[in-house]
C-alpha atoms as a PDB file:
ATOM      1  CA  UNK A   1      86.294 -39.845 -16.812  1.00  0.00           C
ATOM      2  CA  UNK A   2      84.440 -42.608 -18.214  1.00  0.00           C
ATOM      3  CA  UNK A   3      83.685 -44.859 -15.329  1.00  0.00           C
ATOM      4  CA  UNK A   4      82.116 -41.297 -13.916  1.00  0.00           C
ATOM      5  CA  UNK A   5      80.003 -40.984 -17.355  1.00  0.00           C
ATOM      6  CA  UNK A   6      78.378 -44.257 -16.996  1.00  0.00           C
ATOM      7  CA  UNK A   7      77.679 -44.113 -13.054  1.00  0.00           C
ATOM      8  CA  UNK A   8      75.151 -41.416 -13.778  1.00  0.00           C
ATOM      9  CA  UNK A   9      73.116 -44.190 -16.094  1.00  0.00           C
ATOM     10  CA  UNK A  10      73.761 -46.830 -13.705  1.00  0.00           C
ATOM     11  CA  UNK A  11      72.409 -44.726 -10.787  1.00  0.00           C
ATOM     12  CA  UNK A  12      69.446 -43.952 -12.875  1.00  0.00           C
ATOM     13  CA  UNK A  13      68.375 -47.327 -13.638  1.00  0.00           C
ATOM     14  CA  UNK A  14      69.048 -48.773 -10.173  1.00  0.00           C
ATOM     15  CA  UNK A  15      66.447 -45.928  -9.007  1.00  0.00           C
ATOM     16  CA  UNK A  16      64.114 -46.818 -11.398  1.00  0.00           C
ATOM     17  CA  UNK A  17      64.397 -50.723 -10.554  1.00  0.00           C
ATOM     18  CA  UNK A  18      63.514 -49.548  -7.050  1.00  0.00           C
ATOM     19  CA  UNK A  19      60.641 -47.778  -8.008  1.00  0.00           C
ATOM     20  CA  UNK A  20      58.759 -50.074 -10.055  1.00  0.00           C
ATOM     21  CA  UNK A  21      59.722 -52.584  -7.315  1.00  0.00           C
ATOM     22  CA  UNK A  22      57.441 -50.819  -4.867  1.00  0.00           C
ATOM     23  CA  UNK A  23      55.093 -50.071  -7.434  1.00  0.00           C
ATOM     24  CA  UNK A  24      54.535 -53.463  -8.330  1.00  0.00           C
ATOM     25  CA  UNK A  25      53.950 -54.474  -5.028  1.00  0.00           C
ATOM     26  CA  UNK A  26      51.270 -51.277  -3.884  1.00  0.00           C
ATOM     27  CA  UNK A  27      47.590 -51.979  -4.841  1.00  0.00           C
ATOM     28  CA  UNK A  28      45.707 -50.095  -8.073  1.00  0.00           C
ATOM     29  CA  UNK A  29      43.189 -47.570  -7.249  1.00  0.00           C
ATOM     30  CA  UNK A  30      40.788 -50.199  -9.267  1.00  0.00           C
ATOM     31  CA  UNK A  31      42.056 -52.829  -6.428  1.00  0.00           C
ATOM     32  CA  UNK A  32      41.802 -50.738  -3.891  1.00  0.00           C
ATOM     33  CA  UNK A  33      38.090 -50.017  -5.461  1.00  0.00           C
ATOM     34  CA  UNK A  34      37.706 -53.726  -5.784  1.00  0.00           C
ATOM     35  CA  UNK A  35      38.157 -54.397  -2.117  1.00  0.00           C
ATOM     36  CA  UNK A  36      36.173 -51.344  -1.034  1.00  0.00           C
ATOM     37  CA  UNK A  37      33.030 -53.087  -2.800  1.00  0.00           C
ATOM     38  CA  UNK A  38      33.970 -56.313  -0.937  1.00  0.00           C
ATOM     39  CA  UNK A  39      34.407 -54.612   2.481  1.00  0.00           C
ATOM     40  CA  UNK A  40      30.517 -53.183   2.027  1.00  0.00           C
ATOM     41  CA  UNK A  41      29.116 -56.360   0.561  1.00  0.00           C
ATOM     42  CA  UNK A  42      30.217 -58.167   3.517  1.00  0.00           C
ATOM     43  CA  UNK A  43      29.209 -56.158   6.164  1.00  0.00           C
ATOM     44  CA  UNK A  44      26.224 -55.638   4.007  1.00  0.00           C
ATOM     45  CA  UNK A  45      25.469 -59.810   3.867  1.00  0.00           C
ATOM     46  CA  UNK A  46      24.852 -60.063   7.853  1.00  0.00           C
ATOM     47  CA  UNK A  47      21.616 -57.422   7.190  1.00  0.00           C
ATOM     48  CA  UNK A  48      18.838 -56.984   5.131  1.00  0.00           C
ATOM     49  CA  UNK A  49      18.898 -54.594   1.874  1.00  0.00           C
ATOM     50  CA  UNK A  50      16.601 -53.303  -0.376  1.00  0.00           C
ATOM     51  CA  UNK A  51      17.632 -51.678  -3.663  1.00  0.00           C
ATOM     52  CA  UNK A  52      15.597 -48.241  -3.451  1.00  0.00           C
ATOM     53  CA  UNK A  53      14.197 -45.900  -1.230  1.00  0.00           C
ATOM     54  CA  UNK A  54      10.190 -46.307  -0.552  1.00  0.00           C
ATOM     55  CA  UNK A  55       9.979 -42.199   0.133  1.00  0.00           C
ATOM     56  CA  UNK A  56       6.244 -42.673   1.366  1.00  0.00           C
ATOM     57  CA  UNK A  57       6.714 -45.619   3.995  1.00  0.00           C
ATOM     58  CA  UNK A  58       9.898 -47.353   5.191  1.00  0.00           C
ATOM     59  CA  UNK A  59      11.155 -49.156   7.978  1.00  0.00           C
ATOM     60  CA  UNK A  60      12.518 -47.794  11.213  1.00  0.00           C
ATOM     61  CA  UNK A  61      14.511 -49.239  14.010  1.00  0.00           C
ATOM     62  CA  UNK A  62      17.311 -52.090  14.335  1.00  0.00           C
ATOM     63  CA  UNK A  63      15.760 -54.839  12.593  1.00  0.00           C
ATOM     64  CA  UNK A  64      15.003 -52.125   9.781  1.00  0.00           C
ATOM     65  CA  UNK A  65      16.532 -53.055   6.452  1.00  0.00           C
ATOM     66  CA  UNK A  66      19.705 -51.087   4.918  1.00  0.00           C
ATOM     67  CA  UNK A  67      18.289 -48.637   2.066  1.00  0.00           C
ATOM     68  CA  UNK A  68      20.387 -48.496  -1.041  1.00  0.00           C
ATOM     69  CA  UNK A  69      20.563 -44.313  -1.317  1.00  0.00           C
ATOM     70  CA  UNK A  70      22.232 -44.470  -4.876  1.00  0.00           C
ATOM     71  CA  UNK A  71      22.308 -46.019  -8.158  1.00  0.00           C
ATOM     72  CA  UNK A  72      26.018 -46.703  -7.849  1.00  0.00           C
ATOM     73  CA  UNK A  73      25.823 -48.408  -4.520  1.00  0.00           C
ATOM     74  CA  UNK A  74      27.619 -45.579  -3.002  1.00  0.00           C
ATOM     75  CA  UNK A  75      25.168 -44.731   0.285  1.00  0.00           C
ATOM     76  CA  UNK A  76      23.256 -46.989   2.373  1.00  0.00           C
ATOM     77  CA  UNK A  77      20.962 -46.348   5.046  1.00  0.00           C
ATOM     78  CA  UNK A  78      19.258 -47.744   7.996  1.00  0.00           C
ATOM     79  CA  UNK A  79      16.529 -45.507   9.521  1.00  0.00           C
ATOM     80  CA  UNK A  80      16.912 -45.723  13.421  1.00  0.00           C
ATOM     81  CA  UNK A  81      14.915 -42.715  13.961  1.00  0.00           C
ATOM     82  CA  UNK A  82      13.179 -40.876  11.422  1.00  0.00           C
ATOM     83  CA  UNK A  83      12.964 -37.657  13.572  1.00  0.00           C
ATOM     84  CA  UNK A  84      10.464 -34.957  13.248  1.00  0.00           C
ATOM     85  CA  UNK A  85       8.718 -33.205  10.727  1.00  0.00           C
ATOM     86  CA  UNK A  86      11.405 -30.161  10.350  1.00  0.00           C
ATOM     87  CA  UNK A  87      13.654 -30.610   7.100  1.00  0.00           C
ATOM     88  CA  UNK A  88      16.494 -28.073   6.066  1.00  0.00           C
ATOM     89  CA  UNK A  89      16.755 -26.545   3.001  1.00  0.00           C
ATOM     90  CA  UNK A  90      19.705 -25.149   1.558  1.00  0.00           C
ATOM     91  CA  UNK A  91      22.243 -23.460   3.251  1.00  0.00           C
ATOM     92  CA  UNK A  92      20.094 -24.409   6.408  1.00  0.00           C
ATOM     93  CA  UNK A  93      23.075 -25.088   9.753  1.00  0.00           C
ATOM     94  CA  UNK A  94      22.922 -28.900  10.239  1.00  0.00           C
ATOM     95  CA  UNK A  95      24.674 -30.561  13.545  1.00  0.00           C
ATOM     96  CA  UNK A  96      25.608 -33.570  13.346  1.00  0.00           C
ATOM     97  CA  UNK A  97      27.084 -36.258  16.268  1.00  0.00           C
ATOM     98  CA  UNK A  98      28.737 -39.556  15.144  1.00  0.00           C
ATOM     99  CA  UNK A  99      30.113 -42.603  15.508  1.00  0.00           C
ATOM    100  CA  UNK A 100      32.263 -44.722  12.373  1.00  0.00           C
ATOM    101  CA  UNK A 101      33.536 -47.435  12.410  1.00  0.00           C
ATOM    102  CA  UNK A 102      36.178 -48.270   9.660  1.00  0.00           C
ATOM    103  CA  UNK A 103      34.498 -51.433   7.716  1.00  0.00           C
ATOM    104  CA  UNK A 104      37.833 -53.191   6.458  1.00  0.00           C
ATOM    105  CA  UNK A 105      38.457 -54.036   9.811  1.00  0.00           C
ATOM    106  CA  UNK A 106      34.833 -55.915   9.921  1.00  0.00           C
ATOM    107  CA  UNK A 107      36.171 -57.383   7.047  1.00  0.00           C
ATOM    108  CA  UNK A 108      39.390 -58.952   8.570  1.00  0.00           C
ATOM    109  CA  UNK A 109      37.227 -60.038  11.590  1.00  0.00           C
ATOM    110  CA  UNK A 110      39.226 -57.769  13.613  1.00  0.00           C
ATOM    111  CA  UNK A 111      36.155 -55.985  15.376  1.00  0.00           C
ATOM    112  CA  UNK A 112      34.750 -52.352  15.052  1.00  0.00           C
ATOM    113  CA  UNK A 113      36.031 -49.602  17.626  1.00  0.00           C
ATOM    114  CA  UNK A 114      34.201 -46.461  16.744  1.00  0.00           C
ATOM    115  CA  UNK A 115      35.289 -43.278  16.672  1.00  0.00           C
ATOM    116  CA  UNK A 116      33.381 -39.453  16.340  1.00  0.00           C
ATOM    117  CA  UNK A 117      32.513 -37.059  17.852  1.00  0.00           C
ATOM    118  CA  UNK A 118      29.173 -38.730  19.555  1.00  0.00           C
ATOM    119  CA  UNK A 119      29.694 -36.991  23.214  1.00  0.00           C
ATOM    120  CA  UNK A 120      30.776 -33.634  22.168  1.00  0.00           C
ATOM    121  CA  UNK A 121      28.595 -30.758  23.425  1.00  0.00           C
ATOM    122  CA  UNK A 122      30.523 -28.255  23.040  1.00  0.00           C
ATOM    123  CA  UNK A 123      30.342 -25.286  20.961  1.00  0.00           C
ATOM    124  CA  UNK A 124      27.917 -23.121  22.566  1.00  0.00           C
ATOM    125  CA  UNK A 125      24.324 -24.555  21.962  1.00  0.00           C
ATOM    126  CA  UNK A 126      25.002 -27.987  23.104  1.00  0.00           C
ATOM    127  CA  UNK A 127      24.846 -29.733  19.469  1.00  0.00           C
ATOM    128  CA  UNK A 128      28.469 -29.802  19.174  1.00  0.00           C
ATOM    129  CA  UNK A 129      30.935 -28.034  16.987  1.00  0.00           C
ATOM    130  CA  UNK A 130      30.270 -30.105  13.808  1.00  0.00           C
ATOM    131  CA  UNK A 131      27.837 -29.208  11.253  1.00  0.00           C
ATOM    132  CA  UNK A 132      27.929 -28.331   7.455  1.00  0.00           C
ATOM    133  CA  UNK A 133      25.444 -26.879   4.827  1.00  0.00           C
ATOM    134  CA  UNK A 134      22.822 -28.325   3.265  1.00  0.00           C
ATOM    135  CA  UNK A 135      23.465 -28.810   0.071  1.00  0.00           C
ATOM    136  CA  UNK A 136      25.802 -26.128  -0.255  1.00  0.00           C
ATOM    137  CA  UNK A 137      29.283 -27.760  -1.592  1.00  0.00           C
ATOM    138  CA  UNK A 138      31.188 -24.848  -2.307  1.00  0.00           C
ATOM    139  CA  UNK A 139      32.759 -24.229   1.723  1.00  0.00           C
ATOM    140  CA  UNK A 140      34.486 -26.413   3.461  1.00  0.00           C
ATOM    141  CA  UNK A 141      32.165 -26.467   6.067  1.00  0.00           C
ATOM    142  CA  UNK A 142      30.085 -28.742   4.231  1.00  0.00           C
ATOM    143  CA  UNK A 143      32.527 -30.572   1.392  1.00  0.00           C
ATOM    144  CA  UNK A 144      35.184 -31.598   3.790  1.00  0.00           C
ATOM    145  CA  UNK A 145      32.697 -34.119   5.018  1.00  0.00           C
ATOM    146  CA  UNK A 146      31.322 -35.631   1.840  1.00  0.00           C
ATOM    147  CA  UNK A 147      28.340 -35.532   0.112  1.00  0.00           C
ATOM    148  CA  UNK A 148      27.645 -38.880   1.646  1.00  0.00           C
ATOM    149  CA  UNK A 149      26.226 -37.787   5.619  1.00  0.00           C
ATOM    150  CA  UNK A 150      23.982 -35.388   3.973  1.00  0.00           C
ATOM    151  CA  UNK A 151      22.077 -37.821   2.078  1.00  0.00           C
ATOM    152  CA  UNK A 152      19.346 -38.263   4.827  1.00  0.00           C
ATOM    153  CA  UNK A 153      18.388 -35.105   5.017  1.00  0.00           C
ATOM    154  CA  UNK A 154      16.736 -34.871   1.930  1.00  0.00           C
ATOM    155  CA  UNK A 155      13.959 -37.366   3.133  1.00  0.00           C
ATOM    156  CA  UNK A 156      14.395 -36.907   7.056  1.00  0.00           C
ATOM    157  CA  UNK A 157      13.997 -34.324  10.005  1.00  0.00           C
ATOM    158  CA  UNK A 158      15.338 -32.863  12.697  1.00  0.00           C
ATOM    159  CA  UNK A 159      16.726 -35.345  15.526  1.00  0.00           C
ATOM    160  CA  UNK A 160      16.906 -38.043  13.036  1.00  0.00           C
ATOM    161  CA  UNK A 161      19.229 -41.026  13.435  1.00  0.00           C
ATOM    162  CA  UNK A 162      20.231 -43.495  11.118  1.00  0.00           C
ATOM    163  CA  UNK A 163      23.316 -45.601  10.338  1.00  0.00           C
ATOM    164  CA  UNK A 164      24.985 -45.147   7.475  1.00  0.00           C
ATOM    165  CA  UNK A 165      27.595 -47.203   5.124  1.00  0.00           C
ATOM    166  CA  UNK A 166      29.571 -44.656   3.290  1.00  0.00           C
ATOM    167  CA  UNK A 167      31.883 -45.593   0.421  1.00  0.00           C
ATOM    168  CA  UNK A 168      35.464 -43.524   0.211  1.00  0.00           C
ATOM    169  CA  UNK A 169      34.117 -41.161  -3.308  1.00  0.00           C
ATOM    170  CA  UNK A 170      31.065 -40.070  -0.939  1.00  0.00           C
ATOM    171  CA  UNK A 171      33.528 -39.864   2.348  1.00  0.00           C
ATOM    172  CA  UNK A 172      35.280 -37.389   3.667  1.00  0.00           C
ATOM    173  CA  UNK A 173      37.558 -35.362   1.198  1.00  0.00           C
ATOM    174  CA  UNK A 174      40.650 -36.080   2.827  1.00  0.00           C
ATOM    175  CA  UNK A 175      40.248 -39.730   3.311  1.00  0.00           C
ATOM    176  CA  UNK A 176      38.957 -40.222  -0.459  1.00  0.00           C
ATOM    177  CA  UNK A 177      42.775 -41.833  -1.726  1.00  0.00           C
ATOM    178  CA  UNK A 178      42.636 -44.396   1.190  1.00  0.00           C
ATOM    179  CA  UNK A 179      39.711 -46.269  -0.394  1.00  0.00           C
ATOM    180  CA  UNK A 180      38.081 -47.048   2.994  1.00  0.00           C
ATOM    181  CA  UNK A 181      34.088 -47.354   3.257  1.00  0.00           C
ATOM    182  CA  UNK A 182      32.510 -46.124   7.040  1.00  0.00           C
ATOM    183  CA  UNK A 183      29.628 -47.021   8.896  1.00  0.00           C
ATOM    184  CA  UNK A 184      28.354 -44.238  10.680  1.00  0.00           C
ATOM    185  CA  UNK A 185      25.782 -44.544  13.337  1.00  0.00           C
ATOM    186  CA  UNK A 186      24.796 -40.393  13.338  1.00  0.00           C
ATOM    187  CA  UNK A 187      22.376 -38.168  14.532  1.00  0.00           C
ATOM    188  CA  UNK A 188      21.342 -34.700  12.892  1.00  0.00           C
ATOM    189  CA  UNK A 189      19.837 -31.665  14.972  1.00  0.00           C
ATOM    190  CA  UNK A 190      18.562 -28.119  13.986  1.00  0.00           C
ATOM    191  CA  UNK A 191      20.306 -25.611  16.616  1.00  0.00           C
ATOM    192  CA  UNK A 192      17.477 -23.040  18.239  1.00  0.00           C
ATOM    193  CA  UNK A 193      20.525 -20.945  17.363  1.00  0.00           C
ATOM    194  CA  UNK A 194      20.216 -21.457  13.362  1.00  0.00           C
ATOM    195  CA  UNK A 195      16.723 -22.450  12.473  1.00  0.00           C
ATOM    196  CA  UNK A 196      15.923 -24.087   9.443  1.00  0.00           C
ATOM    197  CA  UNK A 197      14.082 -22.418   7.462  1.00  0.00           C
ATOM    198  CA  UNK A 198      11.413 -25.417   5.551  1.00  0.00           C
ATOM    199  CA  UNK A 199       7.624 -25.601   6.350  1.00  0.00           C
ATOM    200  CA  UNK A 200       7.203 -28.658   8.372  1.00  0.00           C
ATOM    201  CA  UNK A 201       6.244 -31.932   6.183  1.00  0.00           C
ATOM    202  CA  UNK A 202       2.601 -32.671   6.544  1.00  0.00           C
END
Protein backbone atom coordinates (compact mmCIF):
# COMPACT_ATOMS: atom_id res chain seq x y z
CA UNK A 1 0.00 0.00 0.00
CA UNK A 2 2.78 2.26 0.43
CA UNK A 3 4.96 1.73 -2.56
CA UNK A 4 1.35 2.57 -4.42
CA UNK A 5 1.11 5.93 -2.17
CA UNK A 6 4.36 7.24 -3.26
CA UNK A 7 4.12 6.23 -7.13
CA UNK A 8 1.43 8.84 -7.47
CA UNK A 9 4.24 11.64 -6.28
CA UNK A 10 6.83 10.04 -8.25
CA UNK A 11 4.65 10.06 -11.41
CA UNK A 12 3.90 13.63 -10.74
CA UNK A 13 7.29 14.90 -10.58
CA UNK A 14 8.66 12.83 -13.48
CA UNK A 15 5.77 14.72 -15.56
CA UNK A 16 6.70 17.83 -14.39
CA UNK A 17 10.58 17.21 -15.13
CA UNK A 18 9.32 16.54 -18.65
CA UNK A 19 7.55 19.56 -18.94
CA UNK A 20 9.89 22.12 -17.93
CA UNK A 21 12.34 20.08 -20.08
CA UNK A 22 10.50 21.14 -23.21
CA UNK A 23 9.80 24.35 -21.85
CA UNK A 24 13.21 25.21 -21.35
CA UNK A 25 14.13 24.36 -24.62
CA UNK A 26 10.89 26.32 -26.70
CA UNK A 27 11.59 30.06 -27.39
CA UNK A 28 9.78 33.13 -25.20
CA UNK A 29 7.22 35.09 -26.95
CA UNK A 30 9.88 38.10 -26.19
CA UNK A 31 12.45 35.75 -28.29
CA UNK A 32 10.29 34.92 -30.65
CA UNK A 33 9.59 38.96 -30.77
CA UNK A 34 13.30 39.42 -30.73
CA UNK A 35 13.89 37.47 -33.88
CA UNK A 36 10.79 38.83 -35.62
CA UNK A 37 12.56 42.42 -35.38
CA UNK A 38 15.75 40.77 -36.75
CA UNK A 39 13.97 38.95 -39.63
CA UNK A 40 12.52 42.68 -40.82
CA UNK A 41 15.73 44.55 -40.15
CA UNK A 42 17.47 42.30 -42.42
CA UNK A 43 15.39 42.11 -45.19
CA UNK A 44 14.90 45.73 -44.47
CA UNK A 45 19.07 46.46 -44.77
CA UNK A 46 19.22 45.35 -48.65
CA UNK A 47 16.58 48.57 -49.34
CA UNK A 48 16.17 51.96 -48.62
CA UNK A 49 13.86 53.28 -45.58
CA UNK A 50 12.61 56.32 -44.47
CA UNK A 51 11.07 56.77 -41.02
CA UNK A 52 7.62 58.54 -41.98
CA UNK A 53 5.22 58.89 -44.52
CA UNK A 54 5.58 62.24 -46.83
CA UNK A 55 1.46 62.16 -47.44
CA UNK A 56 1.88 65.03 -50.14
CA UNK A 57 4.76 63.49 -52.40
CA UNK A 58 6.49 60.09 -52.19
CA UNK A 59 8.23 57.77 -54.24
CA UNK A 60 6.80 55.19 -56.57
CA UNK A 61 8.19 52.20 -58.31
CA UNK A 62 11.05 49.51 -57.50
CA UNK A 63 13.83 51.63 -56.63
CA UNK A 64 11.18 53.51 -54.33
CA UNK A 65 12.20 53.52 -50.69
CA UNK A 66 10.29 51.29 -47.92
CA UNK A 67 7.90 53.78 -45.87
CA UNK A 68 7.85 53.18 -42.16
CA UNK A 69 3.67 53.15 -41.74
CA UNK A 70 3.93 53.13 -37.81
CA UNK A 71 5.56 54.43 -34.84
CA UNK A 72 6.25 50.93 -33.58
CA UNK A 73 7.88 49.70 -36.72
CA UNK A 74 5.02 47.45 -37.28
CA UNK A 75 4.08 48.30 -41.27
CA UNK A 76 6.28 49.15 -44.02
CA UNK A 77 5.56 50.11 -47.39
CA UNK A 78 6.87 50.42 -50.82
CA UNK A 79 4.58 52.26 -53.29
CA UNK A 80 4.70 50.28 -56.68
CA UNK A 81 1.67 51.88 -57.93
CA UNK A 82 -0.12 54.53 -56.31
CA UNK A 83 -3.39 53.84 -58.27
CA UNK A 84 -6.10 56.25 -58.96
CA UNK A 85 -7.80 58.90 -57.36
CA UNK A 86 -10.81 56.64 -55.82
CA UNK A 87 -10.27 55.95 -51.94
CA UNK A 88 -12.77 53.82 -49.74
CA UNK A 89 -14.22 54.88 -46.82
CA UNK A 90 -15.56 52.81 -44.23
CA UNK A 91 -17.27 49.80 -44.66
CA UNK A 92 -16.41 50.42 -48.45
CA UNK A 93 -15.80 46.31 -50.26
CA UNK A 94 -12.00 46.23 -50.86
CA UNK A 95 -10.41 43.25 -53.16
CA UNK A 96 -7.39 42.47 -52.66
CA UNK A 97 -4.76 39.89 -54.76
CA UNK A 98 -1.43 38.85 -53.13
CA UNK A 99 1.62 37.43 -52.96
CA UNK A 100 3.83 36.79 -49.26
CA UNK A 101 6.55 35.61 -48.83
CA UNK A 102 7.46 34.36 -45.25
CA UNK A 103 10.66 36.68 -44.27
CA UNK A 104 12.47 34.18 -41.77
CA UNK A 105 13.24 32.20 -44.57
CA UNK A 106 15.09 35.43 -46.24
CA UNK A 107 16.64 35.42 -43.10
CA UNK A 108 18.19 31.85 -43.17
CA UNK A 109 19.19 32.54 -46.85
CA UNK A 110 16.88 29.89 -47.79
CA UNK A 111 15.04 31.95 -50.63
CA UNK A 112 11.40 33.37 -50.84
CA UNK A 113 8.60 31.14 -52.57
CA UNK A 114 5.47 33.19 -52.46
CA UNK A 115 2.30 32.24 -51.86
CA UNK A 116 -1.53 34.13 -52.27
CA UNK A 117 -3.96 34.30 -53.94
CA UNK A 118 -2.36 36.61 -56.93
CA UNK A 119 -4.18 34.61 -59.99
CA UNK A 120 -7.50 34.08 -58.50
CA UNK A 121 -10.42 35.54 -60.49
CA UNK A 122 -12.90 33.97 -59.27
CA UNK A 123 -15.82 35.01 -57.38
CA UNK A 124 -18.04 36.55 -59.81
CA UNK A 125 -16.62 40.06 -60.80
CA UNK A 126 -13.21 38.95 -61.63
CA UNK A 127 -11.38 40.61 -58.45
CA UNK A 128 -11.28 37.44 -56.66
CA UNK A 129 -12.98 36.13 -53.60
CA UNK A 130 -10.83 38.06 -51.04
CA UNK A 131 -11.68 41.34 -49.72
CA UNK A 132 -12.47 42.86 -46.21
CA UNK A 133 -13.87 46.22 -44.84
CA UNK A 134 -12.41 49.25 -44.55
CA UNK A 135 -11.84 50.00 -41.40
CA UNK A 136 -14.50 48.03 -40.06
CA UNK A 137 -12.81 45.42 -37.42
CA UNK A 138 -15.69 44.01 -35.90
CA UNK A 139 -16.40 40.89 -38.89
CA UNK A 140 -14.25 38.59 -39.79
CA UNK A 141 -14.27 39.60 -43.13
CA UNK A 142 -11.97 42.25 -42.39
CA UNK A 143 -10.05 41.22 -38.84
CA UNK A 144 -9.07 37.79 -39.93
CA UNK A 145 -6.59 39.53 -42.15
CA UNK A 146 -5.01 42.10 -39.88
CA UNK A 147 -5.09 45.53 -39.56
CA UNK A 148 -1.78 45.50 -41.32
CA UNK A 149 -2.98 45.13 -45.50
CA UNK A 150 -5.35 47.87 -44.88
CA UNK A 151 -2.89 50.38 -44.02
CA UNK A 152 -2.53 51.71 -47.67
CA UNK A 153 -5.70 52.51 -48.17
CA UNK A 154 -5.87 55.31 -46.06
CA UNK A 155 -3.42 57.31 -48.37
CA UNK A 156 -3.97 55.27 -51.74
CA UNK A 157 -6.63 54.41 -54.52
CA UNK A 158 -8.14 52.07 -56.36
CA UNK A 159 -5.72 49.61 -58.41
CA UNK A 160 -2.96 50.48 -56.14
CA UNK A 161 0.02 48.19 -55.60
CA UNK A 162 2.55 48.24 -53.14
CA UNK A 163 4.70 45.76 -51.19
CA UNK A 164 4.32 45.45 -47.88
CA UNK A 165 6.45 44.06 -44.70
CA UNK A 166 3.96 43.04 -42.15
CA UNK A 167 4.98 42.14 -38.60
CA UNK A 168 2.94 38.99 -36.86
CA UNK A 169 0.66 41.70 -34.17
CA UNK A 170 -0.51 43.48 -37.57
CA UNK A 171 -0.78 39.86 -39.52
CA UNK A 172 -3.27 37.73 -39.92
CA UNK A 173 -5.23 36.71 -36.67
CA UNK A 174 -4.53 33.22 -36.87
CA UNK A 175 -0.89 33.36 -37.57
CA UNK A 176 -0.32 36.11 -34.70
CA UNK A 177 1.35 33.17 -31.99
CA UNK A 178 3.84 32.06 -34.76
CA UNK A 179 5.73 35.37 -34.59
CA UNK A 180 6.42 35.43 -38.37
CA UNK A 181 6.69 38.94 -40.29
CA UNK A 182 5.36 38.79 -44.36
CA UNK A 183 6.19 40.63 -47.27
CA UNK A 184 3.36 41.05 -49.35
CA UNK A 185 3.58 42.27 -52.85
CA UNK A 186 -0.57 43.18 -53.16
CA UNK A 187 -2.84 44.89 -55.21
CA UNK A 188 -6.27 46.53 -54.07
CA UNK A 189 -9.37 47.03 -56.51
CA UNK A 190 -12.90 48.62 -56.07
CA UNK A 191 -15.46 45.95 -57.66
CA UNK A 192 -18.09 47.85 -60.25
CA UNK A 193 -20.14 45.45 -58.13
CA UNK A 194 -19.53 47.41 -54.64
CA UNK A 195 -18.54 50.95 -55.32
CA UNK A 196 -16.84 52.94 -52.95
CA UNK A 197 -18.47 55.45 -51.88
CA UNK A 198 -15.44 58.66 -51.34
CA UNK A 199 -15.30 61.76 -53.66
CA UNK A 200 -12.30 61.29 -55.75
CA UNK A 201 -8.98 63.06 -54.24
CA UNK A 202 -8.27 66.21 -56.12
Amino acid sequence: MKLFSLAAPLTALALLAAVMTSCSDSKSYSELLTEENQYVNHFLSDQRVVDYFPEDSYEVGPDAPYYKMDEEGNVYMQILDPGNDQRPEKDNRVYFRFTRFNLARYETGEGLSGLGNADDISGGNGLGSMYFLYENYTLAVSYQYGTGIQIPMRYLGSNAKVNLVVKSQYGWTNETANVIPFLYNIRYYESPMFPWTSEPVD
